[in-house]
N, C-alpha and C. Protein backbone atom coordinates (compact mmCIF):
# COMPACT_ATOMS: atom_id res chain seq x y z
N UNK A 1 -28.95 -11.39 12.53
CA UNK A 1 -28.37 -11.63 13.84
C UNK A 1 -29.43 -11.33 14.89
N UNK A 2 -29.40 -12.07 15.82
CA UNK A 2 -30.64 -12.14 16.69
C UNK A 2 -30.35 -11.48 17.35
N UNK A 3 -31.21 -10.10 18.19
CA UNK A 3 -31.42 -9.34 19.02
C UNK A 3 -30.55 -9.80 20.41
N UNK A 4 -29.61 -9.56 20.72
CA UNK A 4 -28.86 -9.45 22.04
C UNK A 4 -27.73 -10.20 21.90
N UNK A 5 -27.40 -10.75 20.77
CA UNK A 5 -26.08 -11.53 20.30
C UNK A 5 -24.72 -11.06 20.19
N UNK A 6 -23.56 -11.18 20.84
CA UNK A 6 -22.82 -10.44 20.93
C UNK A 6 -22.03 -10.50 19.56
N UNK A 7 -21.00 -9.49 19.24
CA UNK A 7 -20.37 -9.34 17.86
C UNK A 7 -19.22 -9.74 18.38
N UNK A 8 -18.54 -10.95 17.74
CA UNK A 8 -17.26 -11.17 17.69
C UNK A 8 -16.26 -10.20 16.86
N UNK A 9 -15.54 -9.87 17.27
CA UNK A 9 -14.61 -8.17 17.08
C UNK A 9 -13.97 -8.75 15.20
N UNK A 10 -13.95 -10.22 15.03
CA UNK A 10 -13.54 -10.94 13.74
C UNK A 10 -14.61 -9.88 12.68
N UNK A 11 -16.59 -9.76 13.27
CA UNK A 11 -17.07 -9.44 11.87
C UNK A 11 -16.67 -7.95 12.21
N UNK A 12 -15.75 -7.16 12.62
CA UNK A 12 -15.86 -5.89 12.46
C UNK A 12 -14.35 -5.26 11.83
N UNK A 13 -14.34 -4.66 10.39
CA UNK A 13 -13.29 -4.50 9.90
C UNK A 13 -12.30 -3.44 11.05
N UNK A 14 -11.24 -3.81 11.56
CA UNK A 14 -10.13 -3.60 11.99
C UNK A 14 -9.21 -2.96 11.17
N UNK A 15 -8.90 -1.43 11.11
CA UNK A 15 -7.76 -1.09 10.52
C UNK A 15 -6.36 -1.37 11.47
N UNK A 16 -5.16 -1.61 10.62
CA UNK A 16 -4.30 -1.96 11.50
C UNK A 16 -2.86 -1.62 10.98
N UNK A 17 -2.78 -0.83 10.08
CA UNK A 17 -1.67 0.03 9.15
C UNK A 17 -2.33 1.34 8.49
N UNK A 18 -1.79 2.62 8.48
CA UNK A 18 -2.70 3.60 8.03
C UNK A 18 -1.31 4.62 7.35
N UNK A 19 -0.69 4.93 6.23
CA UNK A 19 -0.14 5.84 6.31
C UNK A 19 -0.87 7.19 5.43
N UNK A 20 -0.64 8.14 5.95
CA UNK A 20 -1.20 9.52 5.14
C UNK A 20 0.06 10.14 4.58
N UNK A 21 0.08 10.13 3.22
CA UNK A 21 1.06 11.35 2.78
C UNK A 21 0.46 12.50 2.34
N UNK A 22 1.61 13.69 3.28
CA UNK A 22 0.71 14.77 2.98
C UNK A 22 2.11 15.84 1.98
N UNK A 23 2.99 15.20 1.70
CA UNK A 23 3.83 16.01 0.76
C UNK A 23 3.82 14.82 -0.61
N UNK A 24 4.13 15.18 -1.71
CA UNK A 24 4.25 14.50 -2.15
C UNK A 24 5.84 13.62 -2.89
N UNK A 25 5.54 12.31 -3.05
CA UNK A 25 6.52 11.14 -3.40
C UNK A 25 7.93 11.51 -3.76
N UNK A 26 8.67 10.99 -4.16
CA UNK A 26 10.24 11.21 -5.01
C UNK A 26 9.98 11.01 -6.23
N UNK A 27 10.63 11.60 -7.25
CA UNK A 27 9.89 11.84 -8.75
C UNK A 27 10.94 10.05 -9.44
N UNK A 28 10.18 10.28 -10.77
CA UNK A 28 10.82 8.54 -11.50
C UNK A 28 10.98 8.85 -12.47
N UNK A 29 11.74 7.55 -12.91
CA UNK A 29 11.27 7.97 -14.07
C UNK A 29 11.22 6.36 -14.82
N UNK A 30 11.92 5.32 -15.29
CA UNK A 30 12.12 4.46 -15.87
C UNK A 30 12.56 3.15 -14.71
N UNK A 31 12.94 3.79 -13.45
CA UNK A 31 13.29 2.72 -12.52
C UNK A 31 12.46 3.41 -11.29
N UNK A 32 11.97 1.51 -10.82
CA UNK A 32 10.54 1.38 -10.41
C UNK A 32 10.99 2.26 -8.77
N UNK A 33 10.44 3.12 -7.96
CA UNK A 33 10.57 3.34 -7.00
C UNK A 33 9.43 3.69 -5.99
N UNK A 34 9.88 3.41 -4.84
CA UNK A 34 8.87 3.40 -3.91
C UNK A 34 8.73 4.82 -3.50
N UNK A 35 6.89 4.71 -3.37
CA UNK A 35 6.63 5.91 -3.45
C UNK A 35 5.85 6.24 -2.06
N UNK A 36 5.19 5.24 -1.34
CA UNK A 36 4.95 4.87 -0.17
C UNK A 36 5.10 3.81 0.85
N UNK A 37 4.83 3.29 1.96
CA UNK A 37 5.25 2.26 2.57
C UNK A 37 4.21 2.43 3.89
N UNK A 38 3.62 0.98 3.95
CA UNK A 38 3.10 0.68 5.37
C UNK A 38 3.52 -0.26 6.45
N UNK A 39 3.79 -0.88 7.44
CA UNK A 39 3.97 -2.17 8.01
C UNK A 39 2.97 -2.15 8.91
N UNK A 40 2.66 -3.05 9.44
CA UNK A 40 1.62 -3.53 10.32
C UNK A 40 1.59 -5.30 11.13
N UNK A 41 1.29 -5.64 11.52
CA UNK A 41 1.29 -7.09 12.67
C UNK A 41 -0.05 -7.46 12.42
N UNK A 42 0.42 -9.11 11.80
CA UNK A 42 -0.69 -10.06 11.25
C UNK A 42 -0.63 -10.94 12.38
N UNK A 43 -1.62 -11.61 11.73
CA UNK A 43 -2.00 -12.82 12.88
C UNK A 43 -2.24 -13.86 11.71
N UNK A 44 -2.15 -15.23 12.04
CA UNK A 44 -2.32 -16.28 11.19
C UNK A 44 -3.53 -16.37 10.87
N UNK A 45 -3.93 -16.89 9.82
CA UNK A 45 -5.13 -17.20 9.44
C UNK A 45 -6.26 -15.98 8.60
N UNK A 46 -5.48 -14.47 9.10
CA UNK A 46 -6.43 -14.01 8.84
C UNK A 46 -5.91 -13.18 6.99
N UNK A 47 -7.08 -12.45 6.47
CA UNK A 47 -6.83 -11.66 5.32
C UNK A 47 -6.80 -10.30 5.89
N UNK A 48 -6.02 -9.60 4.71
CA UNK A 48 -5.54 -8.27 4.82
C UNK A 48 -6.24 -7.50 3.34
N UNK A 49 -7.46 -6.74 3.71
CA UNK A 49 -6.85 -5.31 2.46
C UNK A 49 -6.19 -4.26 2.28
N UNK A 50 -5.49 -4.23 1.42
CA UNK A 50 -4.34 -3.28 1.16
C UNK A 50 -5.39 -2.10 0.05
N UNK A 51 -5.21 -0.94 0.49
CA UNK A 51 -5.78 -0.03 -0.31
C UNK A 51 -5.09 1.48 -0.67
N UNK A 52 -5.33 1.78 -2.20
CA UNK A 52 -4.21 2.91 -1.98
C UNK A 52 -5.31 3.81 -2.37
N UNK A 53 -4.76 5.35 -2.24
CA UNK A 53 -5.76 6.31 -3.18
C UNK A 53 -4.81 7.45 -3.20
N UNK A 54 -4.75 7.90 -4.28
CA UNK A 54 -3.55 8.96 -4.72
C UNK A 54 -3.84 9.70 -6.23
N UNK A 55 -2.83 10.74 -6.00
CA UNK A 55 -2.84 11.23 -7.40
C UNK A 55 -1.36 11.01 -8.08
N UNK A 56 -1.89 11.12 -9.36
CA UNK A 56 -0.57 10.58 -10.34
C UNK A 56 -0.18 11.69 -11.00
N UNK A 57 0.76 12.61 -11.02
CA UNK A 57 1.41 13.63 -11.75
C UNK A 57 2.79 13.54 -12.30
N UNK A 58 2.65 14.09 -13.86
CA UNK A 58 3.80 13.97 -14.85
C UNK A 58 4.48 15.84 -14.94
N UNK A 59 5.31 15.33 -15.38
CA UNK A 59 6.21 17.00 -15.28
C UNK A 59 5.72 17.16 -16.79
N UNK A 60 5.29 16.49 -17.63
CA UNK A 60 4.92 16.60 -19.44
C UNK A 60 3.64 16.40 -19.76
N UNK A 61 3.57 16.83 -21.19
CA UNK A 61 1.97 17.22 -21.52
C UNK A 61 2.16 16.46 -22.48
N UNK A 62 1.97 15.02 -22.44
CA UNK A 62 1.86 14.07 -24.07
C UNK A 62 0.85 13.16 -24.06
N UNK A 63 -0.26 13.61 -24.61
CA UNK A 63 -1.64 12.70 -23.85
C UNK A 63 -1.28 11.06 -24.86
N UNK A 64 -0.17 10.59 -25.66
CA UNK A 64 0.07 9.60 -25.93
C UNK A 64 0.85 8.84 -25.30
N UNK A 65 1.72 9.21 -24.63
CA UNK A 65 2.63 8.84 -24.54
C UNK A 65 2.75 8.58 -22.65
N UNK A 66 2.58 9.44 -21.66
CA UNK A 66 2.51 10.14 -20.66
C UNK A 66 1.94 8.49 -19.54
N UNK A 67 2.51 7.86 -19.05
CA UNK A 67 1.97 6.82 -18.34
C UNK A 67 3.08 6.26 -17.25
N UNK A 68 2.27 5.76 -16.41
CA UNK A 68 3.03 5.56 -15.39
C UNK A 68 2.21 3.91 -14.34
N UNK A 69 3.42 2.91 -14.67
CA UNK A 69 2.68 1.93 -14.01
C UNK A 69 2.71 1.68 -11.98
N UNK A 70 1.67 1.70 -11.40
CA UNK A 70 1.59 1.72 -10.46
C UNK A 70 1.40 0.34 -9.41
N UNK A 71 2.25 -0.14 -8.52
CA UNK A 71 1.95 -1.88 -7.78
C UNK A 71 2.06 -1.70 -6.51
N UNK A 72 0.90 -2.36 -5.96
CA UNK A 72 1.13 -2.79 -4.74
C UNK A 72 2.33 -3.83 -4.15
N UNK A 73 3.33 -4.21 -3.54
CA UNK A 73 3.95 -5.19 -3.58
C UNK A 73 4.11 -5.38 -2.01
N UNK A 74 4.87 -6.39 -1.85
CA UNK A 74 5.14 -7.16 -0.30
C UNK A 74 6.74 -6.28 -0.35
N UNK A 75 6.61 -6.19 0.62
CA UNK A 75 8.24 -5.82 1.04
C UNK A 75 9.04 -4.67 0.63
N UNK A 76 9.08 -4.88 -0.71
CA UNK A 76 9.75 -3.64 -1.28
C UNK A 76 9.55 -3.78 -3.13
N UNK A 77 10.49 -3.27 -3.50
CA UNK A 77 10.81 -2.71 -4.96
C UNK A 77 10.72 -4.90 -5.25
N UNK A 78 11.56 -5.62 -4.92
CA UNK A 78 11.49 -6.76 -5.49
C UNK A 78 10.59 -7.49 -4.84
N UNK A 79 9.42 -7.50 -4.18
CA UNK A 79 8.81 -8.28 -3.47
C UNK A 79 7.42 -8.42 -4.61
N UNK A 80 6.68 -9.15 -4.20
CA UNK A 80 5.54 -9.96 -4.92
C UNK A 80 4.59 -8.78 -4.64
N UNK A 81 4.09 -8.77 -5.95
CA UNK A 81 3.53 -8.13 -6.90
C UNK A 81 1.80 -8.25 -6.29
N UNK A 82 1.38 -7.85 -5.60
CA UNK A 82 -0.12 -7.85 -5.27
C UNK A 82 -1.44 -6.95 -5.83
N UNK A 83 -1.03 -5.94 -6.69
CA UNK A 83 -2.23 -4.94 -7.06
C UNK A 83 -0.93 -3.89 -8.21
N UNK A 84 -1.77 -3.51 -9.39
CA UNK A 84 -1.44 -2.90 -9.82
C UNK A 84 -2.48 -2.26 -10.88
N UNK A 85 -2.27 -0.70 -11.34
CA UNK A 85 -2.57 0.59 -11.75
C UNK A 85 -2.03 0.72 -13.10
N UNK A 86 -2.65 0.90 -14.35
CA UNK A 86 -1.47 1.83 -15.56
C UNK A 86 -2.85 3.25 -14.97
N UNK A 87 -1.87 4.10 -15.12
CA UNK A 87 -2.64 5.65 -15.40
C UNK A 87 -2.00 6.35 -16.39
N UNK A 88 -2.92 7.05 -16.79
CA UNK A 88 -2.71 8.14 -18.21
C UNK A 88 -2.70 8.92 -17.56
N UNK A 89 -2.15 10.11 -17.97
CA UNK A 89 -1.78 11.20 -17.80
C UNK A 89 -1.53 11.99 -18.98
N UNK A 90 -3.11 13.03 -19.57
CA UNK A 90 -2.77 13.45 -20.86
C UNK A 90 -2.28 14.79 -20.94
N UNK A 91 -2.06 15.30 -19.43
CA UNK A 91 -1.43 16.60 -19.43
C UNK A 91 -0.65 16.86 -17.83
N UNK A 92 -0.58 18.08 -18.22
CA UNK A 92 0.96 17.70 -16.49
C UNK A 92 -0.20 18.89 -15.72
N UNK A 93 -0.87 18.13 -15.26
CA UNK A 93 -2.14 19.09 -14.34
C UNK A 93 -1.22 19.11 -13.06
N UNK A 94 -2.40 20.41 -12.70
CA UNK A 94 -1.22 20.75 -10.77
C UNK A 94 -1.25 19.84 -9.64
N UNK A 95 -2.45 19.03 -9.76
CA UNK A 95 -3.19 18.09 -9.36
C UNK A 95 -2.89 17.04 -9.00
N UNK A 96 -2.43 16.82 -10.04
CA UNK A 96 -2.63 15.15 -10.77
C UNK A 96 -4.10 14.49 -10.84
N UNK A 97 -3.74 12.94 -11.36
CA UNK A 97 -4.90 12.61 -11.78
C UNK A 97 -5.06 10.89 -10.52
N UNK A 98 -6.37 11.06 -9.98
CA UNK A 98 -6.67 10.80 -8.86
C UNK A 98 -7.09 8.96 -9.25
N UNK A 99 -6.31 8.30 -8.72
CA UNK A 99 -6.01 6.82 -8.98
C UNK A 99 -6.36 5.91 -7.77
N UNK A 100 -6.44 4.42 -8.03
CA UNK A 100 -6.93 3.46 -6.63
C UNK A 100 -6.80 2.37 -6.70
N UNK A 101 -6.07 1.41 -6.33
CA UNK A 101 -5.39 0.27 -6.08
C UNK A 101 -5.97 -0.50 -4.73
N UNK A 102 -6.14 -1.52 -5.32
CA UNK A 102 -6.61 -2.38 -4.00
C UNK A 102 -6.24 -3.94 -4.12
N UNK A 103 -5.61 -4.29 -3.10
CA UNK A 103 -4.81 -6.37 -3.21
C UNK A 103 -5.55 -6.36 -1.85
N UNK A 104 -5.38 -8.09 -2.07
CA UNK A 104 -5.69 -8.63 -0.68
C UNK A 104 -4.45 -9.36 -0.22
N UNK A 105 -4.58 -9.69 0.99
CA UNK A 105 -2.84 -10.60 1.70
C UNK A 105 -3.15 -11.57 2.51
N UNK A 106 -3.03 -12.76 2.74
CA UNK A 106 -3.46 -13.69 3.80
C UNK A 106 -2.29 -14.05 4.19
N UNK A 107 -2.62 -14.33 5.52
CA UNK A 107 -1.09 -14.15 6.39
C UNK A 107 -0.42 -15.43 6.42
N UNK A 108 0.54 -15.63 6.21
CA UNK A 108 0.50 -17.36 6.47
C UNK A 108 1.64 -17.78 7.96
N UNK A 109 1.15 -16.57 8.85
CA UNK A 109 1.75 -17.22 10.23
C UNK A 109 0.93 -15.79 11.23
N UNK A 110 2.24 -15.49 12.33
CA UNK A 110 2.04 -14.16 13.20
C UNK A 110 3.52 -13.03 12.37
N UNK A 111 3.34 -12.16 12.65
CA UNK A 111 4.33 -11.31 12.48
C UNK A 111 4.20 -9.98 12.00
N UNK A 112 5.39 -9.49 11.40
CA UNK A 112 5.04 -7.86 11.20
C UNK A 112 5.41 -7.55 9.78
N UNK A 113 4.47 -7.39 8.36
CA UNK A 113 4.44 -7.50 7.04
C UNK A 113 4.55 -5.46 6.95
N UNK A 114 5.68 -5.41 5.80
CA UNK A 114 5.81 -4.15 4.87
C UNK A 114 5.13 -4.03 3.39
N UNK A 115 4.28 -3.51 3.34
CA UNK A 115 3.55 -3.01 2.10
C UNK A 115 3.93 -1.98 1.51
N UNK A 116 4.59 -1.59 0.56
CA UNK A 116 4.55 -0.47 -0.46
C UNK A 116 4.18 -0.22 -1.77
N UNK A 117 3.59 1.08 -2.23
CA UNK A 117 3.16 1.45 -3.61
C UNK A 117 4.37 1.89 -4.35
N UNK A 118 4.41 0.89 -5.34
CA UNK A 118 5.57 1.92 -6.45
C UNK A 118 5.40 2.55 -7.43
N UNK A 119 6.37 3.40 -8.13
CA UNK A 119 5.80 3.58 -9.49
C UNK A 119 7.08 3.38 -10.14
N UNK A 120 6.68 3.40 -11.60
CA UNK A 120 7.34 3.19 -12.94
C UNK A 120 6.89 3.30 -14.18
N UNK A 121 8.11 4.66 -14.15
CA UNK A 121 7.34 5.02 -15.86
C UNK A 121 7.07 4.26 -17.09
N UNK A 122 6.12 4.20 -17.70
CA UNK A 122 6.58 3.23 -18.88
C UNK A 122 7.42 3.77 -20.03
N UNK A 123 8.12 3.16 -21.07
CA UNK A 123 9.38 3.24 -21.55
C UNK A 123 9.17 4.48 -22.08
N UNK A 124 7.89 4.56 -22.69
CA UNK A 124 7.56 5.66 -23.90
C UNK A 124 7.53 6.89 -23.49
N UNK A 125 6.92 7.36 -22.32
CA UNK A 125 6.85 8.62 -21.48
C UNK A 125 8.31 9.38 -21.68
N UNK A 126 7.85 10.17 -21.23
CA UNK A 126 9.67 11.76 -21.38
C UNK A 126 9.45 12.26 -20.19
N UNK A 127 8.72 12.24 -19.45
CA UNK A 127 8.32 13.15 -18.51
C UNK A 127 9.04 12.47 -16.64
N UNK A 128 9.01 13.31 -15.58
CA UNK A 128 9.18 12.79 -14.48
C UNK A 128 7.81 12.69 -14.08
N UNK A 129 7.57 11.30 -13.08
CA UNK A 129 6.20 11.60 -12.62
C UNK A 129 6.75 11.08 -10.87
N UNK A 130 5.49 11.29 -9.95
CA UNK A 130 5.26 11.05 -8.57
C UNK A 130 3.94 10.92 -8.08
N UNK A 131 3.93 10.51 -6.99
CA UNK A 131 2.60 10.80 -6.21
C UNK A 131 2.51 12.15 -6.15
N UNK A 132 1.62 13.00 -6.45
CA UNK A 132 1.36 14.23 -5.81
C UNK A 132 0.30 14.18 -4.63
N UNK A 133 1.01 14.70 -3.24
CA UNK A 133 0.08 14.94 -2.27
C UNK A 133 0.51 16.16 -1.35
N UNK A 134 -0.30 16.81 -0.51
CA UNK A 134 -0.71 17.57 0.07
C UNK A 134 -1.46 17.79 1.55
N UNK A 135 -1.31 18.52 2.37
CA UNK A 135 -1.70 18.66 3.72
C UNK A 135 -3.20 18.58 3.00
N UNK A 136 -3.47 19.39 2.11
CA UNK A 136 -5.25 19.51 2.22
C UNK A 136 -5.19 18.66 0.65
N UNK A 137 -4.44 17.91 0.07
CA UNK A 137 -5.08 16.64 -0.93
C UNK A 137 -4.02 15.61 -0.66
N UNK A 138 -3.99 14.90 0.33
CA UNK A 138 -3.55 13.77 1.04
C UNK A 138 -4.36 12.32 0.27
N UNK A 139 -2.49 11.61 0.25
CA UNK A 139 -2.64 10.00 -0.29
C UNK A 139 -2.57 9.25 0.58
N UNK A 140 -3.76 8.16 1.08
CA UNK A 140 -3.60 7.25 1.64
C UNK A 140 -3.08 5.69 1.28
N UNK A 141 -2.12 5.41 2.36
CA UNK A 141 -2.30 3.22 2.10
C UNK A 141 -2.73 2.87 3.63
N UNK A 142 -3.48 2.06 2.95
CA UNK A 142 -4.24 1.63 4.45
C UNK A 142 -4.59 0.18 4.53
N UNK A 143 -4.22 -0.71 5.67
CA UNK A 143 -4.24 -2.09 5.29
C UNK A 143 -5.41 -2.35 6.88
N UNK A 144 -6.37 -3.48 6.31
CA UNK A 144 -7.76 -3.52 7.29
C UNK A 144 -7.89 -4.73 6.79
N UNK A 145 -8.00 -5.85 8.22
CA UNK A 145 -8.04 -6.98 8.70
C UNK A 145 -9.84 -7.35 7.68
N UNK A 146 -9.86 -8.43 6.62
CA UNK A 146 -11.32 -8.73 6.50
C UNK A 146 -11.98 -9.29 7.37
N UNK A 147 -13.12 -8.51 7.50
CA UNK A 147 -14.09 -9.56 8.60
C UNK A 147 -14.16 -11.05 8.07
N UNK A 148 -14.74 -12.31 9.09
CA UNK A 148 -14.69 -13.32 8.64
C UNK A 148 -16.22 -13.66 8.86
């Protein structure tokens, strides 16, 4: 880019949905539930990344068995399926175990779009699991306009 050229605000990534959880999720177990949620205001034409980062904690210690499937989706619990996570979990740490999901979204008008992360145990697991988060180990979803 040539010396004195101005930047159209398009090449500069724009965040424009941000949520922080700092307690953590509602526990699951076999039915899929939402564990976070963002909304935010699109504009036509443009793309969206959707990004998660979290930890995954089980109430059980079955390093076979112990899993939990994780999706990005549109809207809610039945909405289209954009990004998804399996995580293991081979022991029920205090922690959890630190996971990352990322979809893209292209808008196909103007308006105001809901993003949420779910989870769902898979069949085999015994255990309850959730997001685990925290004031000082905080889960983000965060959705940022791609530059063009």
């Amino acid at each position: 880019m040539p010396a004195g050229q101005k930047i159209r605000n398009l090449f500069i990534a724009t965040r424009v949905g941000t949520t922080k959880l700092t307690s953590s999720g509602p526990t699951f177990t076999t039915t899929e539930t939402v564990q976070a949620s963002v909304t935010f205001p699109y504009e036509a034409g443009l793309t969206y990344k959707i990004f998660f980062i979290g930890n995954a904690l089980t109430s059980v210690a079955n390093a076979t068995t112990e899993q939990t499937n994780y999706r990005i989706r549109e809207d809610g619990i039945s909405g289209t399926q954009l990004g998804f996570a399996q995580v293991a979990m081979p022991n029920a740490s205090g922690n959890g175990y630190n996971f990352a999901m990322y979809a893209e979204w292209a808008a196909p008008g103007n308006g105001s779009k809901t993003i949420v992360v779910t989870g769902q145990r898979v069949s085999a697991a015994t255990g309850t699991h959730r997001i685990f988060a925290g004031a000082t180990q905080p889960a983000f979803l965060t959705v940022d306009v791609i530059p063009t």
